[in-house]
Protein backbone atom coordinates (compact mmCIF):
# COMPACT_ATOMS: atom_id res chain seq x y z
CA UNK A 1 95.19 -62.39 -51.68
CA UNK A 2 96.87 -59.06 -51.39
CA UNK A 3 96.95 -56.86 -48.66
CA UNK A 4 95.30 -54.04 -49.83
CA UNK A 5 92.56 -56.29 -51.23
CA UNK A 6 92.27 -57.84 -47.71
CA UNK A 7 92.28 -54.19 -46.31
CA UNK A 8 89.76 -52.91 -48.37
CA UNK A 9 87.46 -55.79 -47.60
CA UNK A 10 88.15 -55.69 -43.72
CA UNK A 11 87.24 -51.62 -43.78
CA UNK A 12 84.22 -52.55 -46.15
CA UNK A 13 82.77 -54.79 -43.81
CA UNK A 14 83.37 -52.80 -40.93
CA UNK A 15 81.97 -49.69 -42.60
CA UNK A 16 78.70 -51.81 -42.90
CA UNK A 17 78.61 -52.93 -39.19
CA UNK A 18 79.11 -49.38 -38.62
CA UNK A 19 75.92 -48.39 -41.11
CA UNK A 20 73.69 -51.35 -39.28
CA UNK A 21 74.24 -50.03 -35.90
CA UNK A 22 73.81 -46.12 -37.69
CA UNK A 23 70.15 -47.39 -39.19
CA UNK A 24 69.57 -49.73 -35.71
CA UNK A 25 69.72 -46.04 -34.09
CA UNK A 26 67.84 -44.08 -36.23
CA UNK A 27 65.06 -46.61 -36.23
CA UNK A 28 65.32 -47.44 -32.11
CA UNK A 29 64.94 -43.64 -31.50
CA UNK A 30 62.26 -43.20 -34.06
CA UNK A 31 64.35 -40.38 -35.63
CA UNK A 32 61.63 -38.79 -37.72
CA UNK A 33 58.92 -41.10 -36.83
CA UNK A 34 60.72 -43.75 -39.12
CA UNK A 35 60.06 -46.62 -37.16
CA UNK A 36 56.18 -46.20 -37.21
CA UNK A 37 56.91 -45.67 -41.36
CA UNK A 38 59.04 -48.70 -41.43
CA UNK A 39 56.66 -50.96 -39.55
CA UNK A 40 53.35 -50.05 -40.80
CA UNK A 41 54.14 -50.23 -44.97
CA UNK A 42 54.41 -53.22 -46.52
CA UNK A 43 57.32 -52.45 -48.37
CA UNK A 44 59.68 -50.99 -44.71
CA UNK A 45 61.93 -53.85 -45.21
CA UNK A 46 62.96 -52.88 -48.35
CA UNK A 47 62.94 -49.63 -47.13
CA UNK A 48 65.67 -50.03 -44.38
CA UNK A 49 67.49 -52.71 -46.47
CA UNK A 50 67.86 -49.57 -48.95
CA UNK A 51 68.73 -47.00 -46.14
CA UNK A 52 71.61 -49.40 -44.65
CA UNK A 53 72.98 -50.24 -48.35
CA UNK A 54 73.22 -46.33 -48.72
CA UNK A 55 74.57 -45.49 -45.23
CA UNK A 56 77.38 -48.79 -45.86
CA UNK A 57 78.38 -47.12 -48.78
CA UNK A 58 78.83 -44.28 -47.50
CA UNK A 59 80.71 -45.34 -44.13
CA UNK A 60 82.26 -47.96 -45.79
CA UNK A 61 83.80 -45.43 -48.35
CA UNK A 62 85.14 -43.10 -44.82
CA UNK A 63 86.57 -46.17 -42.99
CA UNK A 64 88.74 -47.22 -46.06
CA UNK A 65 89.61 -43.72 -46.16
CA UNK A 66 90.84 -43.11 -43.11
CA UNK A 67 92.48 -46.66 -42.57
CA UNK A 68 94.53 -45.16 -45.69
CA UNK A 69 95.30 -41.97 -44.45
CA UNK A 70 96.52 -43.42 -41.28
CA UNK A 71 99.58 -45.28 -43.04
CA UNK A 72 101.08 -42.20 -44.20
CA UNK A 73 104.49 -41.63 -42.48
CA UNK A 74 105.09 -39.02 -40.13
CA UNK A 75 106.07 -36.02 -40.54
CA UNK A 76 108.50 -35.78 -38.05
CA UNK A 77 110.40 -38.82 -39.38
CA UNK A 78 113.38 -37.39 -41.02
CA UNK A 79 114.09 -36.64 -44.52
CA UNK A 80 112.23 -38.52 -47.14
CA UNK A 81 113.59 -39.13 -50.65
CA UNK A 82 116.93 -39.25 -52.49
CA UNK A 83 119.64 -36.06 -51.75
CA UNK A 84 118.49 -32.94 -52.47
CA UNK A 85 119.00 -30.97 -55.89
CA UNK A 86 122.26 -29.17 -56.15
CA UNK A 87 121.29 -24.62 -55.87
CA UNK A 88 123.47 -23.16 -58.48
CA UNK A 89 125.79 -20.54 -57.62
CA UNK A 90 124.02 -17.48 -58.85
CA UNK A 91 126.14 -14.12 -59.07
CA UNK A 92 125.00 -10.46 -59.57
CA UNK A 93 125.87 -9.55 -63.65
CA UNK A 94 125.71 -5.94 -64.43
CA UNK A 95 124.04 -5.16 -68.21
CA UNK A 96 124.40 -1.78 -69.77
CA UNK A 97 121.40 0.09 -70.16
CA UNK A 98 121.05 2.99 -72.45
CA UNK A 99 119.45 6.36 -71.33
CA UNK A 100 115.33 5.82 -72.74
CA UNK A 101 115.73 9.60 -74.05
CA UNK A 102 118.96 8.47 -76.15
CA UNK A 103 117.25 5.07 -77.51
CA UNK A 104 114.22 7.06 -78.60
CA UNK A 105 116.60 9.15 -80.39
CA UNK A 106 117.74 6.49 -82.29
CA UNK A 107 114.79 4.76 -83.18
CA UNK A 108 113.62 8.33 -84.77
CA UNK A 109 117.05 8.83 -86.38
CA UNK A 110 116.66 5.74 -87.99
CA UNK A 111 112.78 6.09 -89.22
CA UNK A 112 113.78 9.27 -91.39
């Protein structure tokens, strides 16, 4: 299997463990009286079933993020890349300008 399959599983899971222990809090401290919700409905299995799917997907998404954002290279490593682009030699080029009050004079010469 490749590696960044076997990554992506390994922060997936963990991301989940993470969510279970997230949802074993909320519940244990009866965050907004969910435990008493939970236990007395007949459907608060399904209910925390749904509420650790959504928090694993969620955590599970930030773990595989920042297990990839932690392979990036330093930035204090050196150089990166092939050599740098050669700068051209620019030089100053001096270009005639006219007068304006001369140009307009020939632009009206020419209209009549």
């Amino acid at each position: 299997m490749p590696e960044l399959i076997k990554l992506y599983i390994r922060n997936v899971l963990i991301g989940f463990a993470i969510a279970a222990a997230f949802v074993a809090v909320l519940l244990w401290f009866n965050v907004m009286n969910l435990w008493h919700l939970v236990s007395t409905s007949d459907v608060g299995i399904l209910a925390v079933v749904v509420l650790w799917f959504a928090h694993g997907i969620v955590f599970a998404g930030v773990q595989f993020a920042l297990a990839v954002m932690s392979m990036a290279e330093r930035e204090d490593s050196g150089p990166r890349g092939g050599t740098p682009a050669a700068i051209p030699d620019y030089r100053a080029v001096m270009i005639p300008v006219e007068e304006p009050n001369q140009r307009a004079r020939q632009l009206h010469q020419r209209r009549r």
